[in-house]
Protein backbone atom coordinates (compact mmCIF):
# COMPACT_ATOMS: atom_id res chain seq x y z
CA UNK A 1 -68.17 -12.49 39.81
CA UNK A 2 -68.54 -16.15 38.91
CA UNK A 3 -67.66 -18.90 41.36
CA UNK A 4 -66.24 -22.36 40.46
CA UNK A 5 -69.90 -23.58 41.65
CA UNK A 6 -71.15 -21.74 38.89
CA UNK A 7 -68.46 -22.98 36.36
CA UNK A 8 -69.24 -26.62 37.79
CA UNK A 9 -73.20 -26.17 36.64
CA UNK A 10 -72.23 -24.66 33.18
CA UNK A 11 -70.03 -27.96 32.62
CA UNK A 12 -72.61 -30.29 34.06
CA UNK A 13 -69.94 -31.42 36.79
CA UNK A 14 -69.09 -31.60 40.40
CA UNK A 15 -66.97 -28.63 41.77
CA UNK A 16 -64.42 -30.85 42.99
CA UNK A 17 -64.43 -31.73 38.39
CA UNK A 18 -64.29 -28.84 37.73
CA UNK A 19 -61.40 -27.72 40.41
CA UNK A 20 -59.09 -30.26 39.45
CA UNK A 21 -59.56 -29.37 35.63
CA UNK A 22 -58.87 -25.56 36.34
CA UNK A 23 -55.67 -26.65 38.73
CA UNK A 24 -54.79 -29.38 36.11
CA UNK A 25 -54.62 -31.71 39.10
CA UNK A 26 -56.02 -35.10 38.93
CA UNK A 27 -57.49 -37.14 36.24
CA UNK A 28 -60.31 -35.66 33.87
CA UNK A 29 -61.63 -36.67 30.80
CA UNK A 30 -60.99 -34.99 27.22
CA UNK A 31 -64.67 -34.64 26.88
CA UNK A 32 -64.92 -33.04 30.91
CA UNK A 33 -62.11 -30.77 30.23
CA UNK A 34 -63.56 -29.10 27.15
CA UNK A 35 -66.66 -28.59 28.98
CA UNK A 36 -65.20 -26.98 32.06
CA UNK A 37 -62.58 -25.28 29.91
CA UNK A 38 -65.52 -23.52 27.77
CA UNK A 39 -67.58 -23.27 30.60
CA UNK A 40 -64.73 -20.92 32.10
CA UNK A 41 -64.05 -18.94 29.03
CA UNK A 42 -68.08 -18.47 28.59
CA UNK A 43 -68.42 -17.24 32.29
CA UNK A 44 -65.07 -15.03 32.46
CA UNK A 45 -64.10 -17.04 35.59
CA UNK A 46 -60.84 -15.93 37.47
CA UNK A 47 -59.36 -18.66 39.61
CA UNK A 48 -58.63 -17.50 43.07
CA UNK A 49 -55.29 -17.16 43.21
CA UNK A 50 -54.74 -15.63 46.98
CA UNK A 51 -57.03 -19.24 48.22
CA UNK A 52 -54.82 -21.09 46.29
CA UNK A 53 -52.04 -19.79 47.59
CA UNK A 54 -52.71 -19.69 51.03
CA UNK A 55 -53.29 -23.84 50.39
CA UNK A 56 -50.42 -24.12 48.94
CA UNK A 57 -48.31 -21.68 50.78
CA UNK A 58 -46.73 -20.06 48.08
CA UNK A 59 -47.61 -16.93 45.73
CA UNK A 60 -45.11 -17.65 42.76
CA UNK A 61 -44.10 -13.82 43.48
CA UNK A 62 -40.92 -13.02 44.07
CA UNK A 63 -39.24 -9.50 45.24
CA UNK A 64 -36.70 -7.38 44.12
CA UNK A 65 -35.30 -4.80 46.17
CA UNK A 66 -33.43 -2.19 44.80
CA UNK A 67 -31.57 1.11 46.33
CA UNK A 68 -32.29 3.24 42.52
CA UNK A 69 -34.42 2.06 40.00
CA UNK A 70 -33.87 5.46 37.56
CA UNK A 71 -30.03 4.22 37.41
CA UNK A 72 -29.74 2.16 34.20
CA UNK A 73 -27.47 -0.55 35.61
CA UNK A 74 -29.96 -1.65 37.82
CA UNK A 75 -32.80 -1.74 35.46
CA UNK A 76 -30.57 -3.90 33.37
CA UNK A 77 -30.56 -6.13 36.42
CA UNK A 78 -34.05 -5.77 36.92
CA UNK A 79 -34.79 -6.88 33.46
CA UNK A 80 -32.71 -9.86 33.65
CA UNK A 81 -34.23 -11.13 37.11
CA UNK A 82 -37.73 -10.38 35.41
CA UNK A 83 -36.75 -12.89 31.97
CA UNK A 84 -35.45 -15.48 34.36
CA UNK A 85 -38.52 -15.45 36.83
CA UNK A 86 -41.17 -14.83 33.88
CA UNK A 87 -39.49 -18.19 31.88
CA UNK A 88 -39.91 -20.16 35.67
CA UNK A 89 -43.69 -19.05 36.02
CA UNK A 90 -43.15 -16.33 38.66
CA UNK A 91 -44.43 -12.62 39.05
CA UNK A 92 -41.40 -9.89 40.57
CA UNK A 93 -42.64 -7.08 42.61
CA UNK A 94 -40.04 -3.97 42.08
CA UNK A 95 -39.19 -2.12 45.33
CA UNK A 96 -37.00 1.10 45.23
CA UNK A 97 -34.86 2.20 48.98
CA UNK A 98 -32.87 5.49 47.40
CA UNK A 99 -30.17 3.55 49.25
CA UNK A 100 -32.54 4.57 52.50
CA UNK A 101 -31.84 1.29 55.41
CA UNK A 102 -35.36 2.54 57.22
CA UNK A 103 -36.78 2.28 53.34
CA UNK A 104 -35.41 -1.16 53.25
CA UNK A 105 -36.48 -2.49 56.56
CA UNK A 106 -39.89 -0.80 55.67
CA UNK A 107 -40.52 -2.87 52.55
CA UNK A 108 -38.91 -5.89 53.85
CA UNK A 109 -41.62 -6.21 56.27
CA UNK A 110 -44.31 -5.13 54.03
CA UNK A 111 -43.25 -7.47 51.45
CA UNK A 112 -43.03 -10.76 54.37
CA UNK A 113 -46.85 -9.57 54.93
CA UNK A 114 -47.58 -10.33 51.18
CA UNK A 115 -46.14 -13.38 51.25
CA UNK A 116 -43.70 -13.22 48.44
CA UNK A 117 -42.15 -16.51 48.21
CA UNK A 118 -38.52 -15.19 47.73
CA UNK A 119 -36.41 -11.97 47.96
CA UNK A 120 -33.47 -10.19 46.02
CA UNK A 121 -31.74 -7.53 47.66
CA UNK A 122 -29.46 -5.03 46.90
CA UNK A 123 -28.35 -3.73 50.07
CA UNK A 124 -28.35 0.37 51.24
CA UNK A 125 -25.63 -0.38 53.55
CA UNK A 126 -24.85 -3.90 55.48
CA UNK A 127 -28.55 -5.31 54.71
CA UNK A 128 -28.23 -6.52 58.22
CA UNK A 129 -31.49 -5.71 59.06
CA UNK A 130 -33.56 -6.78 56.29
CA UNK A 131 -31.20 -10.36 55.96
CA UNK A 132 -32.18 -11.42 59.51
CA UNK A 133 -35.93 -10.50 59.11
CA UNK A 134 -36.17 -12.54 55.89
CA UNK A 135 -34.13 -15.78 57.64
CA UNK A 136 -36.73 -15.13 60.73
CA UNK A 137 -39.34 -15.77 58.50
CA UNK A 138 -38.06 -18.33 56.49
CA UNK A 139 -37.77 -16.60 53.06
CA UNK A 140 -35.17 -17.16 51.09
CA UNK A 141 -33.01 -14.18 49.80
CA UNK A 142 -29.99 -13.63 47.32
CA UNK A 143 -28.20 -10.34 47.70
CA UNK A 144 -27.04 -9.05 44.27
CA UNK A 145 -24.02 -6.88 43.55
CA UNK A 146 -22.82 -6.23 47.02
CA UNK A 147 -20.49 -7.96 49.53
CA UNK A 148 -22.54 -8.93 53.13
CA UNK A 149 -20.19 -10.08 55.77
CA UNK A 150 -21.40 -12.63 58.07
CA UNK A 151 -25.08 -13.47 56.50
CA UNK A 152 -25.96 -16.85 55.37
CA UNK A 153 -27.61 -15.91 52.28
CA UNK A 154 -26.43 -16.34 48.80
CA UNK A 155 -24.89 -13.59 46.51
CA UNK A 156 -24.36 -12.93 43.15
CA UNK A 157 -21.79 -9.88 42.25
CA UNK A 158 -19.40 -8.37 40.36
CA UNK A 159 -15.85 -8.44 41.03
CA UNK A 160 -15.46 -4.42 42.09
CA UNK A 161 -11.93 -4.38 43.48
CA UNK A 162 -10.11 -6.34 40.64
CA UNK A 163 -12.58 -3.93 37.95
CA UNK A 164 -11.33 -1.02 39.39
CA UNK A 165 -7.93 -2.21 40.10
CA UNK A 166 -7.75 -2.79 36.57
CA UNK A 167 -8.74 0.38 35.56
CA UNK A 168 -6.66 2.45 37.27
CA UNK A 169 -3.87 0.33 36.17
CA UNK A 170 -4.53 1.23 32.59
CA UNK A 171 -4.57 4.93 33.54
CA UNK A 172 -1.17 4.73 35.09
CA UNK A 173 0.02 2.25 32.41
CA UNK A 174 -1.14 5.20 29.89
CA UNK A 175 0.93 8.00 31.62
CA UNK A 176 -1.16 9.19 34.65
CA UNK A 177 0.02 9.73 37.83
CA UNK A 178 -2.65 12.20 39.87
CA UNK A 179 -5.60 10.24 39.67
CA UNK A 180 -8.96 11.26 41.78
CA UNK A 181 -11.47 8.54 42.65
CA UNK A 182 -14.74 9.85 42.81
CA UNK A 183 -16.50 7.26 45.11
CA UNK A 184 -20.00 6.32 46.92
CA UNK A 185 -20.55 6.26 50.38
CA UNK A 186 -18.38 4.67 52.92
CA UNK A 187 -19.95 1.40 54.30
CA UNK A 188 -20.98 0.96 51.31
CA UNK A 189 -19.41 -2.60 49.59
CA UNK A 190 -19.30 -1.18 46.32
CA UNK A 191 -17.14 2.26 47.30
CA UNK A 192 -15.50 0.22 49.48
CA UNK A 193 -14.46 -2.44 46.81
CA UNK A 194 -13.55 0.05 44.25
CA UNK A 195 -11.19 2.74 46.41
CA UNK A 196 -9.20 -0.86 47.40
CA UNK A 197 -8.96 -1.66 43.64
CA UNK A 198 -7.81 1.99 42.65
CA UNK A 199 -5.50 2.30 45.93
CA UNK A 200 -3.86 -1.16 45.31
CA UNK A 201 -2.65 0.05 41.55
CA UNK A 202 -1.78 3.13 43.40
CA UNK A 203 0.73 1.29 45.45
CA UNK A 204 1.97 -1.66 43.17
CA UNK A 205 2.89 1.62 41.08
CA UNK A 206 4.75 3.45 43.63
CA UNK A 207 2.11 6.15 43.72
CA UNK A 208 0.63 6.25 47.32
CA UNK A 209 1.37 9.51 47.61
CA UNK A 210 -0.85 10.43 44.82
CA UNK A 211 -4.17 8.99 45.93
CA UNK A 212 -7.57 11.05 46.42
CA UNK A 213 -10.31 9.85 47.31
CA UNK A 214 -13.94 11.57 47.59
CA UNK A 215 -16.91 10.05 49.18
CA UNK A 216 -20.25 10.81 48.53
CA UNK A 217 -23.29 9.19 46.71
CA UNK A 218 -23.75 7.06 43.89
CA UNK A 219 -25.79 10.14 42.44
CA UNK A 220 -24.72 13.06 39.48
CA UNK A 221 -25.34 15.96 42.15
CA UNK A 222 -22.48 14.40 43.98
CA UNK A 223 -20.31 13.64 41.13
CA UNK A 224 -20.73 17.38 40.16
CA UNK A 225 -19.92 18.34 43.50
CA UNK A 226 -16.84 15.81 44.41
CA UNK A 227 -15.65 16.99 40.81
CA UNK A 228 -15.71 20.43 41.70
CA UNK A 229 -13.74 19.72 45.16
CA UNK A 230 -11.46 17.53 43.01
CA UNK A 231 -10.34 20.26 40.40
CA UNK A 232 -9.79 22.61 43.46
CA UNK A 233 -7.00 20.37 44.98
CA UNK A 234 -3.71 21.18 44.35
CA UNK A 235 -1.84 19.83 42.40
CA UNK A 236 -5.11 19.02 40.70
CA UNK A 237 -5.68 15.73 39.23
CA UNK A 238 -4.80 14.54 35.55
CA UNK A 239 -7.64 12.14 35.31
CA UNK A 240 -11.19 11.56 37.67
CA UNK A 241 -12.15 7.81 38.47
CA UNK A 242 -15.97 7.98 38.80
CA UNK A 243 -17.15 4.84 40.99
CA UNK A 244 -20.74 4.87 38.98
CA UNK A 245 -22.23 6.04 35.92
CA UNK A 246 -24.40 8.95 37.99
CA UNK A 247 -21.13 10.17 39.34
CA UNK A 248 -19.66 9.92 36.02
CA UNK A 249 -22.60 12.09 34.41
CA UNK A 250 -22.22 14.84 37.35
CA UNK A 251 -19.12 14.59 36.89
CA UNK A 252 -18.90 15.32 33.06
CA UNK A 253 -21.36 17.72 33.18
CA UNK A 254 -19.21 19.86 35.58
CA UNK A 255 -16.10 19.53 33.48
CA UNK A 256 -18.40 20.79 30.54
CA UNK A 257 -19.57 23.88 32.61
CA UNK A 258 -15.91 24.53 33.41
CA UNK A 259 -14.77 24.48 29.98
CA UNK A 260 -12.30 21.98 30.80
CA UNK A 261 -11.78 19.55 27.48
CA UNK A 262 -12.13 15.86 27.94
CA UNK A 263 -9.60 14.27 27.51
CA UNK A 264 -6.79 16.68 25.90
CA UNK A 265 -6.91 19.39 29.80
CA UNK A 266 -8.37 15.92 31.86
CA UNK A 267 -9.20 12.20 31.59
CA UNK A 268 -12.72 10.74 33.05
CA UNK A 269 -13.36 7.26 33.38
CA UNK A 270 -16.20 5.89 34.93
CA UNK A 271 -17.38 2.24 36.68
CA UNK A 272 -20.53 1.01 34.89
CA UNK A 273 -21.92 1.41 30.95
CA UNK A 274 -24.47 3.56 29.97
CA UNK A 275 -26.83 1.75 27.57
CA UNK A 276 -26.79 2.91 23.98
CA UNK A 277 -30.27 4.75 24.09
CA UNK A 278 -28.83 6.88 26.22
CA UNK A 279 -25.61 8.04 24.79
CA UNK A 280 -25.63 9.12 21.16
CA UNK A 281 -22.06 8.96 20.68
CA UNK A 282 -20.30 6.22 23.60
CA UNK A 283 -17.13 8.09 24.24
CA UNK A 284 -16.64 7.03 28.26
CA UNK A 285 -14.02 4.43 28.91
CA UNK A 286 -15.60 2.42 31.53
CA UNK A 287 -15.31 -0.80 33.91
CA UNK A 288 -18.74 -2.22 32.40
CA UNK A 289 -20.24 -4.65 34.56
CA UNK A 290 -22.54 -7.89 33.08
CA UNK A 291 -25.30 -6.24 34.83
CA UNK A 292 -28.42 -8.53 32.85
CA UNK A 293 -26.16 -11.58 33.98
CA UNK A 294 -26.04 -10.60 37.35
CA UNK A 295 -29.96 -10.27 37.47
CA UNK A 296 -30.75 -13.63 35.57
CA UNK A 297 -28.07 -15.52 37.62
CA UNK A 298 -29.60 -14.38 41.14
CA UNK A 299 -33.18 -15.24 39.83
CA UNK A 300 -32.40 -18.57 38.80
CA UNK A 301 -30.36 -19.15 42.14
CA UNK A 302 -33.36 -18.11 44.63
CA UNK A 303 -35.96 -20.34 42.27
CA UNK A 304 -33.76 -23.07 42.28
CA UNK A 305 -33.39 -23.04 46.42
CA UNK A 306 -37.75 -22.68 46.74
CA UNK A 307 -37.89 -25.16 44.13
CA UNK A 308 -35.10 -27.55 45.66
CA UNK A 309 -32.75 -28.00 43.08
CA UNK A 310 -30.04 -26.31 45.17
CA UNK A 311 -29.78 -26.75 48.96
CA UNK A 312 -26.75 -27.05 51.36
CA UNK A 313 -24.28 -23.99 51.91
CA UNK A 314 -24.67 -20.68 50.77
CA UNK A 315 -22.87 -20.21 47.33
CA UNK A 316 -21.12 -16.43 46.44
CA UNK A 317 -21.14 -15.87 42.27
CA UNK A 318 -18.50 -13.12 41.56
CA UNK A 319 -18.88 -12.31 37.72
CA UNK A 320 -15.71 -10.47 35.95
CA UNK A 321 -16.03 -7.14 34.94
CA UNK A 322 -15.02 -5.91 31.36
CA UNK A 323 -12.67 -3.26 30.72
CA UNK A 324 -14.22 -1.13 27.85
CA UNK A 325 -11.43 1.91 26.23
CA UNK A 326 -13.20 4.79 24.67
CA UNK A 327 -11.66 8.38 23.79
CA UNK A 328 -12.00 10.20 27.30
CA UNK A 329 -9.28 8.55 28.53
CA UNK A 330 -6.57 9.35 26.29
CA UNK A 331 -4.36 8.10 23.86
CA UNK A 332 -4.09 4.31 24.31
CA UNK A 333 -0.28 3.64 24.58
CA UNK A 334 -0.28 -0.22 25.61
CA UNK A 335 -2.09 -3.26 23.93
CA UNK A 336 -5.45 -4.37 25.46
CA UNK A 337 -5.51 -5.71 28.85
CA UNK A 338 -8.09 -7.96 30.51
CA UNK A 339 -9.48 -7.54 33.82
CA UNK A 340 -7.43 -9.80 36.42
């Protein structure tokens, strides 16, 4: 493999030349930077990026941490924390927890060895654990799309109660009264956000007594199952809240295997979009969430903190969500709404 020594005696300069042409640091001739410039091309020379780093003490790599990669709302975000870190010159390394904390912890540590300059996390549970072991080390990190109580770290998120809230407003606006939420796991900010949203139109409406709520996991083998335990509660529910789009699949492929019709026997709304290339023919009315946003926003806050443009206190983004009204909800009684 060529060396910058050899790249220097191709060029006919000094290796300290040549290193400050291939760094573009320093002054160098037109005539010297051709020559080292061809010289590199000629040779196939790869700059050493890990020495250069290690001078420098940054990688230009930053790290996303996700708890499921396979769900479609959080490659959107991936994708927009990608565009924003590409445009500012930096590499993202993906990491996937199954919304696992010993996962988390595990690649939190693995990624401080690598030296990433900054992290993005989407918490399993509190993120505790991984927050305090970032701080420790002096990385920066921006938790995306879930609350964290008591962490000094910026966040960037969706607003889940008033989403949901408005939601299940809608549905009681539109004539229902028994309406199941099927939810993720408790201690989870998400579930946690969206059963206070559906439980506060509950009781603005008078309908406390009505409320159901199912925890599980943000997956479709526990919508399936939480739909199945929903249907077999008496009196049964007019309409299923699914707190993600997994539950919501689960949950409509259940209703499909039961022969129930959506939404003339039951209504099913859901909490998150699926993208187009998924769905043939978008029927779900959903609380859609601006998922690329969300990514791009969080990128651009954790580059702007390593690259100084934002300092002082911790800042917390919360992004509206958008109320979306498809057929499996009903007839739609009452003009659009927006979300509060």
């Amino acid at each position: 493999m060529p060396t910058i020594q050899d790249v220097a005696r191709r060029a006919g300069v000094a290796p300290i030349t040549a290193s400050r042409v291939i760094n573009n640091n320093g002054y160098a001739s037109q005539d010297v930077r051709q020559r080292v410039l061809r010289a590199v091309e000629e040779l196939g020379y790869v700059p050493n990026t890990l020495a250069r780093s290690l001078r420098s003490r940054r990688t230009n790599t930053l790290a996303l941490i996700l708890t499921d990669i396979t769900n479609p709302f959080f490659t959107t975000v991936a994708r927009g924390v990608e565009d924003a870190a590409s445009d500012a010159g930096y590499t993202v390394i993906f990491c996937n927890t199954d919304e696992n904390e010993d996962e988390e912890q595990k690649y939190l540590n693995l990624l401080l060895q690598k030296r990433v300059d900054g992290i993005l996390l989407v918490p399993a549970r509190s993120g505790h654990g991984a927050i305090q072991s970032a701080l420790a080390q002096g990385v920066p990190l921006v938790v995306i799309d879930r609350r964290v109580a008591n962490e000094p770290v910026d966040v960037v998120r969706c607003d889940s109660e008033g989403g949901a809230y408005a939601l299940t407003r809608r549905l009681i606006r539109s004539g229902y009264q028994r309406i199941a939420l099927l939810n993720g796991p408790k201690g989870v900010s998400t579930a946690e956000d969206r059963a206070a949203g559906y439980l506060r139109a509950l009781a603005e409406a008078g309908l406390q007594e009505h409320a159901l709520v199912f925890y599980g996991h943000f997956t479709q083998a526990s919508g399936a199952e939480m739909t199945t335990r929903a249907l077999l509660h008496q009196p049964p529910p007019q309409a299923l809240f699914a707190a993600n789009n997994f539950i919501a699949i689960g949950a409509l492929q259940k209703i499909r295997e039961l022969d129930v019709r959506i939404p003339e026997d039951l209504a099913l709304v859901g909490f998150d979009d699926l993208p187009p290339a998924l769905v043939t023919f978008p029927f779900l009315t959903v609380v859609a969430q601006p998922a690329y946003e969300m990514g791009q926003r969080a990128a651009r806050m954790l580059i702007d903190r390593l690259e100084g443009r934002l300092s002082g206190e911790c800042r917390e983004i919360i992004l509206p969500a958008e109320i979306i009204i498809r057929q499996s909800s009903g007839p739609i009684h009452l003009e659009e709404e927006t979300t509060p």
